[in-house]
N, C-alpha and C. Protein backbone atom coordinates (compact mmCIF):
# COMPACT_ATOMS: atom_id res chain seq x y z
N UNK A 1 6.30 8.24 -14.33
CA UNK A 1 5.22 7.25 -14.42
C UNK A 1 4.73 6.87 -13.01
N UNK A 2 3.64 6.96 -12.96
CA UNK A 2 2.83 6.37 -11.39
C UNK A 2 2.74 5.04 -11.65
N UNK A 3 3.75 4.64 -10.28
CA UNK A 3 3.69 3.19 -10.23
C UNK A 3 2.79 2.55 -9.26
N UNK A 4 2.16 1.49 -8.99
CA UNK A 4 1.23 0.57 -8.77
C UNK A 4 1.46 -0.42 -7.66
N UNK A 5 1.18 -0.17 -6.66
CA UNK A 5 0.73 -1.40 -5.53
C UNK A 5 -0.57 -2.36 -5.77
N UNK A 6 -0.26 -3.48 -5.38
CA UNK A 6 -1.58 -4.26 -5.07
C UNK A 6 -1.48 -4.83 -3.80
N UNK A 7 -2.33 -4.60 -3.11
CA UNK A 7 -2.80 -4.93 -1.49
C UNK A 7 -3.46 -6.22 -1.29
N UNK A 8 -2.88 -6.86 -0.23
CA UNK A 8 -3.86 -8.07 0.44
C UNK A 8 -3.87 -9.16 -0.47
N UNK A 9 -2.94 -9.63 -0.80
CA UNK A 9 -2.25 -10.82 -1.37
C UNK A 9 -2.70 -12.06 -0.60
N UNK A 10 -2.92 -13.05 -0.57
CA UNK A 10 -3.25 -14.29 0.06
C UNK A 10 -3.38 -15.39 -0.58
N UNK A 11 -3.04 -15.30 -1.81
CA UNK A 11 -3.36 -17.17 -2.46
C UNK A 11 -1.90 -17.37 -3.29
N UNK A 12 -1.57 -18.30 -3.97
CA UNK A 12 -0.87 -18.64 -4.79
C UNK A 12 -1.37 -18.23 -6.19
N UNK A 13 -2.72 -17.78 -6.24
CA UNK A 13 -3.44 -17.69 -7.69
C UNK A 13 -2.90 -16.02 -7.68
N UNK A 14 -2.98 -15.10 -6.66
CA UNK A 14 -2.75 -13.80 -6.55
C UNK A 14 -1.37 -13.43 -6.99
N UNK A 15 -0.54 -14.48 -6.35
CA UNK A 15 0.92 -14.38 -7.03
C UNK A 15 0.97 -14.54 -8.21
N UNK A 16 0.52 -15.52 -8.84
CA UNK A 16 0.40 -16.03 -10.14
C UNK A 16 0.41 -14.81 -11.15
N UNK A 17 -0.72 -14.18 -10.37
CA UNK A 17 -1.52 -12.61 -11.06
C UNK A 17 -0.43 -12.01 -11.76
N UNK A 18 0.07 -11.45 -10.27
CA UNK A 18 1.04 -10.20 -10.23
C UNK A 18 2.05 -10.77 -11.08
N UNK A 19 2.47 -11.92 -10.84
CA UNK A 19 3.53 -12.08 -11.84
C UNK A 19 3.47 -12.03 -13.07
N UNK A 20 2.35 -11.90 -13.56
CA UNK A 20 1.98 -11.71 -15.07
C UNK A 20 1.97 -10.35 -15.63
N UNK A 21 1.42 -9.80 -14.23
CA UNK A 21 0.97 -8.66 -14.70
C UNK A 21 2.18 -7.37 -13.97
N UNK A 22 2.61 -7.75 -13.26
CA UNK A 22 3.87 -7.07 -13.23
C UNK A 22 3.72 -5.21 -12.19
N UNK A 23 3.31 -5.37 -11.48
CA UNK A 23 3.01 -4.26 -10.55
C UNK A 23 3.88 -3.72 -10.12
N UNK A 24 4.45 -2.66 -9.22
CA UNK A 24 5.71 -2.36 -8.58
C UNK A 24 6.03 -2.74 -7.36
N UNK A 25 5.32 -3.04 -6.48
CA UNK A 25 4.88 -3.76 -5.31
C UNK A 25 3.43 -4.38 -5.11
N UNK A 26 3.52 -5.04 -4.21
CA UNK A 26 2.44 -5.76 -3.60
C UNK A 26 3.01 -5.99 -2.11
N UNK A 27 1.53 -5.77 -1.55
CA UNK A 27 1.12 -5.61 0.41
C UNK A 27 0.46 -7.16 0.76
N UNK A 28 1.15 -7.36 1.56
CA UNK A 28 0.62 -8.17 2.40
C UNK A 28 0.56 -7.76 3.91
N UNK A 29 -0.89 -8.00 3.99
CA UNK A 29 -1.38 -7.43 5.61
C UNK A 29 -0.96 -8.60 6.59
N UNK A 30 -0.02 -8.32 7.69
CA UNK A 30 -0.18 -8.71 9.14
C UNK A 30 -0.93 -8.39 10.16
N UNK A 31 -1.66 -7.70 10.05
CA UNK A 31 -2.61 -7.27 11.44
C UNK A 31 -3.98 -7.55 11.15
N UNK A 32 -4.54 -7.53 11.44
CA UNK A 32 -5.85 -7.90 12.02
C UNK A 32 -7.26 -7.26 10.77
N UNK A 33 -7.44 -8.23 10.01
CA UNK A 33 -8.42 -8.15 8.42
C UNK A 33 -8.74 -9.37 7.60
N UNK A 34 -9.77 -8.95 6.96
CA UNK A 34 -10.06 -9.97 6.13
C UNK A 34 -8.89 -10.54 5.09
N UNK A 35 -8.02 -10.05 5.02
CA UNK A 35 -6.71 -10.07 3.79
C UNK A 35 -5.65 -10.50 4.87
N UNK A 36 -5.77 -10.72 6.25
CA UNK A 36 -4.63 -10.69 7.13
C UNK A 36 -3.96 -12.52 6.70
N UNK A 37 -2.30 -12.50 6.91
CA UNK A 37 -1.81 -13.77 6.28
C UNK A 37 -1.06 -13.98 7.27
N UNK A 38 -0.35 -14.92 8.07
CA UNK A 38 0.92 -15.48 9.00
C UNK A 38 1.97 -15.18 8.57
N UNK A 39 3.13 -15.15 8.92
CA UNK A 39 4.66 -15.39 8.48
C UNK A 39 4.45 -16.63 7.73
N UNK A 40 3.87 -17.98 7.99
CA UNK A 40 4.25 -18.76 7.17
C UNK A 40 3.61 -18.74 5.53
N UNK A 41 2.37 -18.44 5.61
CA UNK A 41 1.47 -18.03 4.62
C UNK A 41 2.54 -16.82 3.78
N UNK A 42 3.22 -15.91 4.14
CA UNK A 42 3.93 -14.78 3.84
C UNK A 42 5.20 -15.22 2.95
N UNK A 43 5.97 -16.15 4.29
CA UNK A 43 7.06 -16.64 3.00
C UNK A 43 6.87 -17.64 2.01
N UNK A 44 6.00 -18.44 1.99
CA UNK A 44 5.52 -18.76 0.46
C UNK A 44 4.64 -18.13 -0.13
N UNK A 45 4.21 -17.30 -0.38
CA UNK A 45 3.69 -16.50 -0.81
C UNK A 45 4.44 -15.77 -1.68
N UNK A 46 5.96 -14.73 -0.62
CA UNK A 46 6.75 -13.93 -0.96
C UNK A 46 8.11 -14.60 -1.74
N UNK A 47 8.28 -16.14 -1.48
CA UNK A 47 9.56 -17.15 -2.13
C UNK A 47 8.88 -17.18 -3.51
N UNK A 48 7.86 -17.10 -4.08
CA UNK A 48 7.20 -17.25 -5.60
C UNK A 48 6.84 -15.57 -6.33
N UNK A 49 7.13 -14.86 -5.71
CA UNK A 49 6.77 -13.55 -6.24
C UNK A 49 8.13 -13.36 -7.06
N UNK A 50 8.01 -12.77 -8.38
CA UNK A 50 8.96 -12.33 -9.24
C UNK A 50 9.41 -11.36 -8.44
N UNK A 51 10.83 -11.56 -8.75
CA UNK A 51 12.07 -10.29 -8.27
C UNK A 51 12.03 -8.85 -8.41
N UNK A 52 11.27 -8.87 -9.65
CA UNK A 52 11.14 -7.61 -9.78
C UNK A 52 10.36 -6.84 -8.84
N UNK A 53 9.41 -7.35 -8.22
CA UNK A 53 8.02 -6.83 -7.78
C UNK A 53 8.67 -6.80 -6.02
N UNK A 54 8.04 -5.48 -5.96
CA UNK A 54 8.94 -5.65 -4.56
C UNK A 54 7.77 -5.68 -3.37
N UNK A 55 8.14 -6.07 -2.09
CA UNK A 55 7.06 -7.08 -1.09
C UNK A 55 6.54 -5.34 0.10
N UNK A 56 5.64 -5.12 0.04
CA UNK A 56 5.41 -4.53 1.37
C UNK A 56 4.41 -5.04 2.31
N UNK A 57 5.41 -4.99 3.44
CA UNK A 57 4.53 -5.53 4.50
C UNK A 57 3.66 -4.43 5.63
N UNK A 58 2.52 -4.75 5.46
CA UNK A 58 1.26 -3.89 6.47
C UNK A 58 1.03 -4.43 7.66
N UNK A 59 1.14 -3.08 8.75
CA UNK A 59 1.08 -3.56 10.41
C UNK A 59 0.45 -2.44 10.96
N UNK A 60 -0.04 -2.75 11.96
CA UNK A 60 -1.38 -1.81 12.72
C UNK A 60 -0.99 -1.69 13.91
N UNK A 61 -0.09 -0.84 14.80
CA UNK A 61 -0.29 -0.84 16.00
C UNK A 61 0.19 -2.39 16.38
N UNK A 62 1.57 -2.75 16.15
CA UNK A 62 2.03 -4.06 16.62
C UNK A 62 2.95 -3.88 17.34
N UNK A 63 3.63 -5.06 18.01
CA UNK A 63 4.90 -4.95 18.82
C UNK A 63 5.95 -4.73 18.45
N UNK A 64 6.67 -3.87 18.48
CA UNK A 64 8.06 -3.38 17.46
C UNK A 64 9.25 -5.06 17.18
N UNK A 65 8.81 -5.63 18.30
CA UNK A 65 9.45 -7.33 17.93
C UNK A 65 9.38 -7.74 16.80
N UNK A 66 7.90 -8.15 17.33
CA UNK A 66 7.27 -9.02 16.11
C UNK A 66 7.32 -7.73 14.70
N UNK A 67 7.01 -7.20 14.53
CA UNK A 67 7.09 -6.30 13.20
C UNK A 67 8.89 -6.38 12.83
N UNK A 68 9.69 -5.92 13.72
CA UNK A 68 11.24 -6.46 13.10
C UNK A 68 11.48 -7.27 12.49
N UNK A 69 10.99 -8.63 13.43
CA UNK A 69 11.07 -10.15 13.54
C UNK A 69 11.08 -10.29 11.63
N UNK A 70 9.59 -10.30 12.00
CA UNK A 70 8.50 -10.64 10.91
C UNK A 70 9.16 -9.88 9.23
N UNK A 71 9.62 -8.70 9.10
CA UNK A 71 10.39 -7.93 8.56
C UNK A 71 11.54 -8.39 7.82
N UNK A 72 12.47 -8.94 8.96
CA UNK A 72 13.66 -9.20 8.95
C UNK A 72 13.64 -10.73 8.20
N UNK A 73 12.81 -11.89 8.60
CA UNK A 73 12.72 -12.67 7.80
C UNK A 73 12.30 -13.06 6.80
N UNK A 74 11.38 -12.11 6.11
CA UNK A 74 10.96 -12.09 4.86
C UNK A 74 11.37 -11.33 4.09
N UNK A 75 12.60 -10.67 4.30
CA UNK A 75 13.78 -9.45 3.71
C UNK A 75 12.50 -8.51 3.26
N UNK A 76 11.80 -8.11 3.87
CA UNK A 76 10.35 -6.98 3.25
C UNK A 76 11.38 -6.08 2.17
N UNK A 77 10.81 -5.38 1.15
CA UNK A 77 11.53 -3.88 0.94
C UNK A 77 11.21 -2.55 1.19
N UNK A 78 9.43 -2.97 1.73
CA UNK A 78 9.14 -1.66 3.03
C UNK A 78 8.00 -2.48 3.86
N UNK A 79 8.45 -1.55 5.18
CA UNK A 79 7.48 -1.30 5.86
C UNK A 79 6.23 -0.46 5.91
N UNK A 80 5.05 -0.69 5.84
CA UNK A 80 3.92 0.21 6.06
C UNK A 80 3.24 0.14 7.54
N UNK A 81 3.82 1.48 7.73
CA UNK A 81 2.80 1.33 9.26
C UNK A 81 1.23 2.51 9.32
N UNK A 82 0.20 1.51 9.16
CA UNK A 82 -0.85 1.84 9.14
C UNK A 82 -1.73 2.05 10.52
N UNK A 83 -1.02 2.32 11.55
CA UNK A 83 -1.94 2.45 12.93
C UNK A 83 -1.11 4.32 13.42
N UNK A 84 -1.48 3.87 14.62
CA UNK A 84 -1.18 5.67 14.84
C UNK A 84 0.56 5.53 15.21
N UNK A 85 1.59 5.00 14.84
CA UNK A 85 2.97 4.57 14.95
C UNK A 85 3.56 6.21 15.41
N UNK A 86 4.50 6.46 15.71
CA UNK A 86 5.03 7.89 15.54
C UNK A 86 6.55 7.87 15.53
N UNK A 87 7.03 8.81 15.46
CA UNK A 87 8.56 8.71 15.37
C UNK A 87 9.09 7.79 15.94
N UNK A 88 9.17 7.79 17.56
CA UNK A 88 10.11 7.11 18.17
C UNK A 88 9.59 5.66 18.14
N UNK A 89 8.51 5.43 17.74
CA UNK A 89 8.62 3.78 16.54
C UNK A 89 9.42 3.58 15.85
N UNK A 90 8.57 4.63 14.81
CA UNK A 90 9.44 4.32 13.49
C UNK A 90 10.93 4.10 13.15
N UNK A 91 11.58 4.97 14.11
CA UNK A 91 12.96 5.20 14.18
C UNK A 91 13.57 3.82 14.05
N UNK A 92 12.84 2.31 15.08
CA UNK A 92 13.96 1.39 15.12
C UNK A 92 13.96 0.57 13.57
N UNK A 93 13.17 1.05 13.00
CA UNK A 93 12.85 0.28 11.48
C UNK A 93 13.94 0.91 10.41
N UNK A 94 14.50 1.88 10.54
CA UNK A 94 15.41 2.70 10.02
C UNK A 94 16.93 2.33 8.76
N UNK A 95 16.63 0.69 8.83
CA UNK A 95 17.39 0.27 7.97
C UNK A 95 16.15 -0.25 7.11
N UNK A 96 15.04 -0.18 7.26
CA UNK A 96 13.90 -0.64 5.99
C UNK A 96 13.18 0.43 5.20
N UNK A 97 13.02 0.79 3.93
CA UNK A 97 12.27 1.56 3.65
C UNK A 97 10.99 1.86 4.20
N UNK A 98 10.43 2.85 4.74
CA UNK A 98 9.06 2.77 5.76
C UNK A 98 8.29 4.39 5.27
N UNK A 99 7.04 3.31 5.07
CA UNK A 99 5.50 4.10 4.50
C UNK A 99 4.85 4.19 5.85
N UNK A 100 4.48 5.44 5.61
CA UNK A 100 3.66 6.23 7.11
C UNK A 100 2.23 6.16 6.16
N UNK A 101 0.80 5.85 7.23
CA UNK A 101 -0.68 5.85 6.46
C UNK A 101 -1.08 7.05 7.59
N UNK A 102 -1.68 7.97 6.38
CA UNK A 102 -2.58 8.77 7.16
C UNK A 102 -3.93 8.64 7.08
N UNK A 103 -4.90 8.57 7.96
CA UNK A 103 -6.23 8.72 7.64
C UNK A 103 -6.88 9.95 7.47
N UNK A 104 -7.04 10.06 6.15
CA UNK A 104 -6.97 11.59 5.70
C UNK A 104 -9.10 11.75 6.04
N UNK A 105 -9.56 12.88 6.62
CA UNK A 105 -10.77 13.63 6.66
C UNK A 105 -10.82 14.74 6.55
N UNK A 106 -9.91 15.53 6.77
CA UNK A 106 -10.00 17.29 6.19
C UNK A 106 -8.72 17.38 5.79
N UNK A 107 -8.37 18.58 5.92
CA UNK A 107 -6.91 19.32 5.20
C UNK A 107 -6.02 19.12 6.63
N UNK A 108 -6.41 19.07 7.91
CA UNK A 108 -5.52 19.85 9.33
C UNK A 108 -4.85 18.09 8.88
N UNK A 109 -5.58 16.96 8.50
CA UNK A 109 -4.87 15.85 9.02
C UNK A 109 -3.39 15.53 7.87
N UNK A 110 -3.20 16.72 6.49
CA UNK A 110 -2.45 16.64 6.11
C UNK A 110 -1.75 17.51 6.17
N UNK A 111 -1.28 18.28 7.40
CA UNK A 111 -0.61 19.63 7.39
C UNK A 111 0.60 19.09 7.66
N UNK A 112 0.56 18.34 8.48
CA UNK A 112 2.47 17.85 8.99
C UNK A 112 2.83 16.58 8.17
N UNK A 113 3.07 16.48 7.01
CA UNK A 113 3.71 15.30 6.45
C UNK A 113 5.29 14.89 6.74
N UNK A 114 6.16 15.78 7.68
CA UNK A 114 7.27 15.41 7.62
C UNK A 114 7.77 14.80 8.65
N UNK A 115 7.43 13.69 8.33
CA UNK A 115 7.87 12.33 9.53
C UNK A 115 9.37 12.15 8.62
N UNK A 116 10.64 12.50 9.81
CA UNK A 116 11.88 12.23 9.87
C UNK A 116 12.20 11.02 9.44
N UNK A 117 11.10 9.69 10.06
CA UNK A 117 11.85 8.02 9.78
C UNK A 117 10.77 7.79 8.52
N UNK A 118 10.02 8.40 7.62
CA UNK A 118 8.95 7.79 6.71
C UNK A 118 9.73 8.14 5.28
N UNK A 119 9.77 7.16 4.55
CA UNK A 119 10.14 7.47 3.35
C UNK A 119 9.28 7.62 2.12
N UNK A 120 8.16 7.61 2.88
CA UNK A 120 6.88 7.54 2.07
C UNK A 120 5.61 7.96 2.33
N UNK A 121 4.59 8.58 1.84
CA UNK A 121 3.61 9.09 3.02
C UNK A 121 2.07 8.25 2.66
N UNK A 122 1.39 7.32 2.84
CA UNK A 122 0.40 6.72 2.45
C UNK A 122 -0.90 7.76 2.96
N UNK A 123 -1.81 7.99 1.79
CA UNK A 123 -3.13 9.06 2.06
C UNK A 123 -3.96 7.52 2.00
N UNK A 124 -5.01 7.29 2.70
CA UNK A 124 -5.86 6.28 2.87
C UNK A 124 -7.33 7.28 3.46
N UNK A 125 -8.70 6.71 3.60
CA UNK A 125 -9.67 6.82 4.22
C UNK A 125 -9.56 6.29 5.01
N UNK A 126 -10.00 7.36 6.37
CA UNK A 126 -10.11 7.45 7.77
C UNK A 126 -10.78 5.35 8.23
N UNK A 127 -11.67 5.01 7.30
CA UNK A 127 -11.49 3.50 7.48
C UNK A 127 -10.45 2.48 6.57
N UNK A 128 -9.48 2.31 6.55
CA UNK A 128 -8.78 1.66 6.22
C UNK A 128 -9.32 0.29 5.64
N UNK A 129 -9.09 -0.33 4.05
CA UNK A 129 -9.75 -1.60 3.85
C UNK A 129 -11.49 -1.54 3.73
N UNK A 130 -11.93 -0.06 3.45
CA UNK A 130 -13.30 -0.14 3.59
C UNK A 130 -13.94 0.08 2.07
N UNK A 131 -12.90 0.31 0.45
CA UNK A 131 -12.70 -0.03 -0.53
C UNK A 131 -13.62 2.05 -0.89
N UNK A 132 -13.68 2.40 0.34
CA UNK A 132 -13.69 4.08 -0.04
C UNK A 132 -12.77 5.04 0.24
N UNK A 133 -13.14 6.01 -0.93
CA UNK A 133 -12.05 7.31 -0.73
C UNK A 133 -12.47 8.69 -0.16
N UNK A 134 -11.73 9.49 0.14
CA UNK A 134 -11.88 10.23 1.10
C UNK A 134 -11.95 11.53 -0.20
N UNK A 135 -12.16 12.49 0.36
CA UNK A 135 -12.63 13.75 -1.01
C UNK A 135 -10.82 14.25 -1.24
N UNK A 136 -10.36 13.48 -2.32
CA UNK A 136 -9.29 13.59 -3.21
C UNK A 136 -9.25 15.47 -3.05
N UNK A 137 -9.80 16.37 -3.31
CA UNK A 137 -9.38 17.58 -3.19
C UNK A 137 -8.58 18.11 -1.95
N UNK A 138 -9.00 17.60 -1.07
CA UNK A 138 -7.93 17.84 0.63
C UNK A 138 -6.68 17.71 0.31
N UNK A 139 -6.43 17.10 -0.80
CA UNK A 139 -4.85 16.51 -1.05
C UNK A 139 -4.01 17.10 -2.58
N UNK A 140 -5.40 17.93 -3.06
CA UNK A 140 -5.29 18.51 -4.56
C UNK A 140 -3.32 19.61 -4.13
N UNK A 141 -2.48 19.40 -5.03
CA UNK A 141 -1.12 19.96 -5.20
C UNK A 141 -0.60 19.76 -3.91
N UNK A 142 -0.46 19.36 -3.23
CA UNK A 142 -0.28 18.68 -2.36
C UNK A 142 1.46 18.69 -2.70
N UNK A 143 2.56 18.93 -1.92
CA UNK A 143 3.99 19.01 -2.29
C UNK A 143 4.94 18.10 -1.22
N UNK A 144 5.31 17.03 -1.89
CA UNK A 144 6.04 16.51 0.02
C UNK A 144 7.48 15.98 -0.87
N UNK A 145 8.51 16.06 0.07
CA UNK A 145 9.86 15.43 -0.60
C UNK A 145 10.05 13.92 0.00
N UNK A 146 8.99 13.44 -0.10
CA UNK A 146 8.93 12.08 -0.16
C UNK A 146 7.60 11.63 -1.09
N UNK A 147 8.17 9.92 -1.44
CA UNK A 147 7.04 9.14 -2.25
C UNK A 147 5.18 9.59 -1.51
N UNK A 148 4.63 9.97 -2.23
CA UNK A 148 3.06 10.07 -2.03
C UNK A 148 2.50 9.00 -2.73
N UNK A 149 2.00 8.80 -1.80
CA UNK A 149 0.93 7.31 -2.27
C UNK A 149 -0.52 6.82 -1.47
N UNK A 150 -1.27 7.28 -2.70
CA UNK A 150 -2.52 7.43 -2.97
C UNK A 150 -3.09 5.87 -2.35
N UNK A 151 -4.10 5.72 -1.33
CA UNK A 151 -4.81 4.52 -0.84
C UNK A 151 -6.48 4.97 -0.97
N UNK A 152 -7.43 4.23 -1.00
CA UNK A 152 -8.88 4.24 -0.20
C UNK A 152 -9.50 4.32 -1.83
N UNK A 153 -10.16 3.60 -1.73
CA UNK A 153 -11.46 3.60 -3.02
C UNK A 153 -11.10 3.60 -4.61
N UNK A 154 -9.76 3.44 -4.46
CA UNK A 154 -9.29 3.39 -5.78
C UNK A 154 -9.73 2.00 -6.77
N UNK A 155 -10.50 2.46 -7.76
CA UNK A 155 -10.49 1.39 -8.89
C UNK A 155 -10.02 1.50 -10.35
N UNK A 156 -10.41 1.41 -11.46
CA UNK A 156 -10.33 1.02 -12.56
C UNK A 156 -10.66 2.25 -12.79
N UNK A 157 -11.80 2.93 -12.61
CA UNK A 157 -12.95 3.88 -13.11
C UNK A 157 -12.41 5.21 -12.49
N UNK A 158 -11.67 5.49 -11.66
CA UNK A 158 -11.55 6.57 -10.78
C UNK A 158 -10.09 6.64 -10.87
N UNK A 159 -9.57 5.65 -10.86
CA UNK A 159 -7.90 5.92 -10.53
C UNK A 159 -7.34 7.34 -11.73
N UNK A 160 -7.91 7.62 -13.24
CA UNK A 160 -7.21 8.73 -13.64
C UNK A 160 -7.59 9.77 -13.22
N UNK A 161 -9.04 9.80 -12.42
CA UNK A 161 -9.55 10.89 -11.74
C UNK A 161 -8.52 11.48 -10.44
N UNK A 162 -7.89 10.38 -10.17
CA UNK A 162 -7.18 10.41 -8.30
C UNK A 162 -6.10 11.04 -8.54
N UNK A 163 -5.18 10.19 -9.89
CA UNK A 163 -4.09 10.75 -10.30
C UNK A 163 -3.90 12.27 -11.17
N UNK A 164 -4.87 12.55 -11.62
CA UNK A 164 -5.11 14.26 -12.08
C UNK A 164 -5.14 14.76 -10.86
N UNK A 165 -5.95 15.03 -9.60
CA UNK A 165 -5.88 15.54 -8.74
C UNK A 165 -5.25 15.88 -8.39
N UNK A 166 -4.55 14.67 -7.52
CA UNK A 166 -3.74 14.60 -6.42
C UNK A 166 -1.95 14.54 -6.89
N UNK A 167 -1.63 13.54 -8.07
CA UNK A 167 -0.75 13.63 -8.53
C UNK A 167 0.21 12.70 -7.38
N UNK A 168 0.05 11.30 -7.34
CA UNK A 168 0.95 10.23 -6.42
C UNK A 168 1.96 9.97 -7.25
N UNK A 169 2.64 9.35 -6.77
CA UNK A 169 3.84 8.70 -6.82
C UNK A 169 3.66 7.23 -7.32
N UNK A 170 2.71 6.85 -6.26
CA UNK A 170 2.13 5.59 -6.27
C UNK A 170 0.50 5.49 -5.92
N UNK A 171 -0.13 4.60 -6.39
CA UNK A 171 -1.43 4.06 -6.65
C UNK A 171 -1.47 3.21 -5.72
N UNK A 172 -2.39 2.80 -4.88
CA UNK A 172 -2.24 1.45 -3.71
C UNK A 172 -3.77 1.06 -4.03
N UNK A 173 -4.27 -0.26 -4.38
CA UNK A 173 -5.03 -0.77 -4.60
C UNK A 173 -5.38 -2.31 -4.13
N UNK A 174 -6.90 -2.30 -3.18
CA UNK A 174 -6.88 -3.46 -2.69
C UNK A 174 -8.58 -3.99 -3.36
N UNK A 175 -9.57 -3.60 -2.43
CA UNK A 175 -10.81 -3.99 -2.58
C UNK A 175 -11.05 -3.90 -3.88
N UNK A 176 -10.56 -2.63 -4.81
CA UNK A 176 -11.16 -2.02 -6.30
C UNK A 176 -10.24 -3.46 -6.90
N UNK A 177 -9.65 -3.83 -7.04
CA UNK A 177 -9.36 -5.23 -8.12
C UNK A 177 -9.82 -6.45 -7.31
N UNK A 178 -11.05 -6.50 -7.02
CA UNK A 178 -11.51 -7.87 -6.21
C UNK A 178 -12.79 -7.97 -6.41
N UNK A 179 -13.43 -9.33 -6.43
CA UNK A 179 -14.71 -9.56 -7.19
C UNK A 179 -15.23 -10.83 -5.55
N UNK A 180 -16.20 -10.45 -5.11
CA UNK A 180 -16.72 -11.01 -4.16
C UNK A 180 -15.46 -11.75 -3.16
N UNK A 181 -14.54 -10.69 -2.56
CA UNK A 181 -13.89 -10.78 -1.69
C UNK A 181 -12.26 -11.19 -2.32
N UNK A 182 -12.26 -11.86 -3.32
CA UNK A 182 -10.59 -12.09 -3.60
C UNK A 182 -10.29 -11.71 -5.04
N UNK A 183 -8.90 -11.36 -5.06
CA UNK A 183 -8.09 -10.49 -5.98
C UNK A 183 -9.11 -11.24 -7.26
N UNK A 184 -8.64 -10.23 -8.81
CA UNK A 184 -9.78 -10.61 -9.55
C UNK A 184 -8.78 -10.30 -10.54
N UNK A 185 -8.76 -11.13 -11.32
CA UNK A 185 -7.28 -10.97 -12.50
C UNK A 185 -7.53 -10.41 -13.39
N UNK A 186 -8.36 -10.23 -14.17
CA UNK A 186 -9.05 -9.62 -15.25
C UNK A 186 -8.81 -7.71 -14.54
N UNK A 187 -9.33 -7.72 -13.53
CA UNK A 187 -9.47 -6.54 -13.08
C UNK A 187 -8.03 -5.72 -12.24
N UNK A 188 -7.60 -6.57 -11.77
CA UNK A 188 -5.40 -6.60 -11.98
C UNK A 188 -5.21 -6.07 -13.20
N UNK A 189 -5.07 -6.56 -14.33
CA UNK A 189 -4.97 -6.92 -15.65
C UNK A 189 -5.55 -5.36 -15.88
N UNK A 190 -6.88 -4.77 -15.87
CA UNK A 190 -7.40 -3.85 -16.23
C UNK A 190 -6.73 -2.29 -15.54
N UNK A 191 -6.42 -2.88 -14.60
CA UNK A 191 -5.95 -1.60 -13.30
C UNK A 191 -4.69 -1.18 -13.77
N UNK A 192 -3.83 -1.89 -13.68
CA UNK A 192 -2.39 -2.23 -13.85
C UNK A 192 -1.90 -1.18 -15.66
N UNK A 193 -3.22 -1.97 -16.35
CA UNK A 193 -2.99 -1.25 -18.13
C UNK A 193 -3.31 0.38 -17.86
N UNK A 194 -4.77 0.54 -17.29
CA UNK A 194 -4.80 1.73 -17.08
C UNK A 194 -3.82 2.89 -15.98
N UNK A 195 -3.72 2.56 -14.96
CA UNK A 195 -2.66 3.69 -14.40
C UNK A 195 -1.10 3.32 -15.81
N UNK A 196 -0.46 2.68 -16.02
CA UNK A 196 0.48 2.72 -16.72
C UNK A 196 0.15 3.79 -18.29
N UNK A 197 -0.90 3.87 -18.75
CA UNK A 197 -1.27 5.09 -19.86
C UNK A 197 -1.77 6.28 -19.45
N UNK A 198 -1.41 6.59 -18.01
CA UNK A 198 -1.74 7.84 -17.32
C UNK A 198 -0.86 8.59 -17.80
N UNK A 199 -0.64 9.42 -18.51
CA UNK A 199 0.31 10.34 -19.23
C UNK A 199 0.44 12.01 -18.05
């Protein structure tokens, strides 16, 4: 079964959501966006999220400190590093589960998927947060021995299109369940039913 992220969390009403609706994770962005939240904003946010639902935290090209720091006190259960990070980053994160983002535009940018410290490989559009996808065929059978997980333009309407293709692991969804800038429950609610009857 392809399981389900929801991205860019920021209210108490968003928690509310997910907890109803029951996703496999949910992202909250630290770096620099319209969805971006504080550590303090983060741990209440992340102290009301059901147990089940597990927390990933998004970082862009940050200070390996503050990303530990920040990490370490909100017990994350992964890291996503969405900037150009590379091994000998990634490496000190090595006791956290950690999602590598590629900004996928042709086939050459998915030839090397085997990052040693990534336990996960995130496909996104070359703009990150720009609620478009990149031509899903670059990625068609696509084989990696880690979690694949599908980002960029995913909605309601397209997601069984993404998942025939490409065939993820995981679904990552931010802008496509949002209605004039914040999460949209009905459309949670709609996202969430449909990838789960993806057979």
């Amino acid at each position: 079964m392809i399981k389900v992220k929801i991205c860019g969390l920021k209210r108490e009403e968003d928690i509310k959501c997910v907890n109803k609706y029951k996703p496999d994770y949910v992202g909250f962005v630290f770096s620099k966006s319209k969805r971006q939240v504080n550590l303090e904003q983060a741990k209440m946010l992340i102290a009301n999220l059901d147990s089940s639902i597990k927390s990933v935290g998004v970082f862009v090209d940050e200070a390996l400190e503050y990303v530990y720091n920040t990490s370490k006190i909100l017990a994350l259960d992964v890291i996503q590093f969405h900037g150009s990070e590379d091994e000998e980053y990634m490496r000190h994160f090595n006791e956290f589960t950690i999602w590598k983002a590629l900004k996928v535009r042709c086939r050459e940018d998915i030839l090397n998927l085997n990052y040693k410290y990534a336990d996960g490989i995130v496909l996104d559009n070359k703009t990150a947060g720009s609620g478009k996808c990149f031509d899903w065929d670059i990625a068609r059978d696509i084989k990696i021995k880690k979690d694949l997980i599908l980002a960029g333009g995913i909605n309601e309407e397209n997601v069984e299109t993404a998942a025939y293709i490409v065939s993820p692991n995981i679904v990552d969804v931010s802008s496509g369940v949002e209605s004039q800038g914040y999460k949209d429950s009905s459309k949670i609610k709609m996202f969430i039913e449909k990838v789960r009857n993806i057979k």
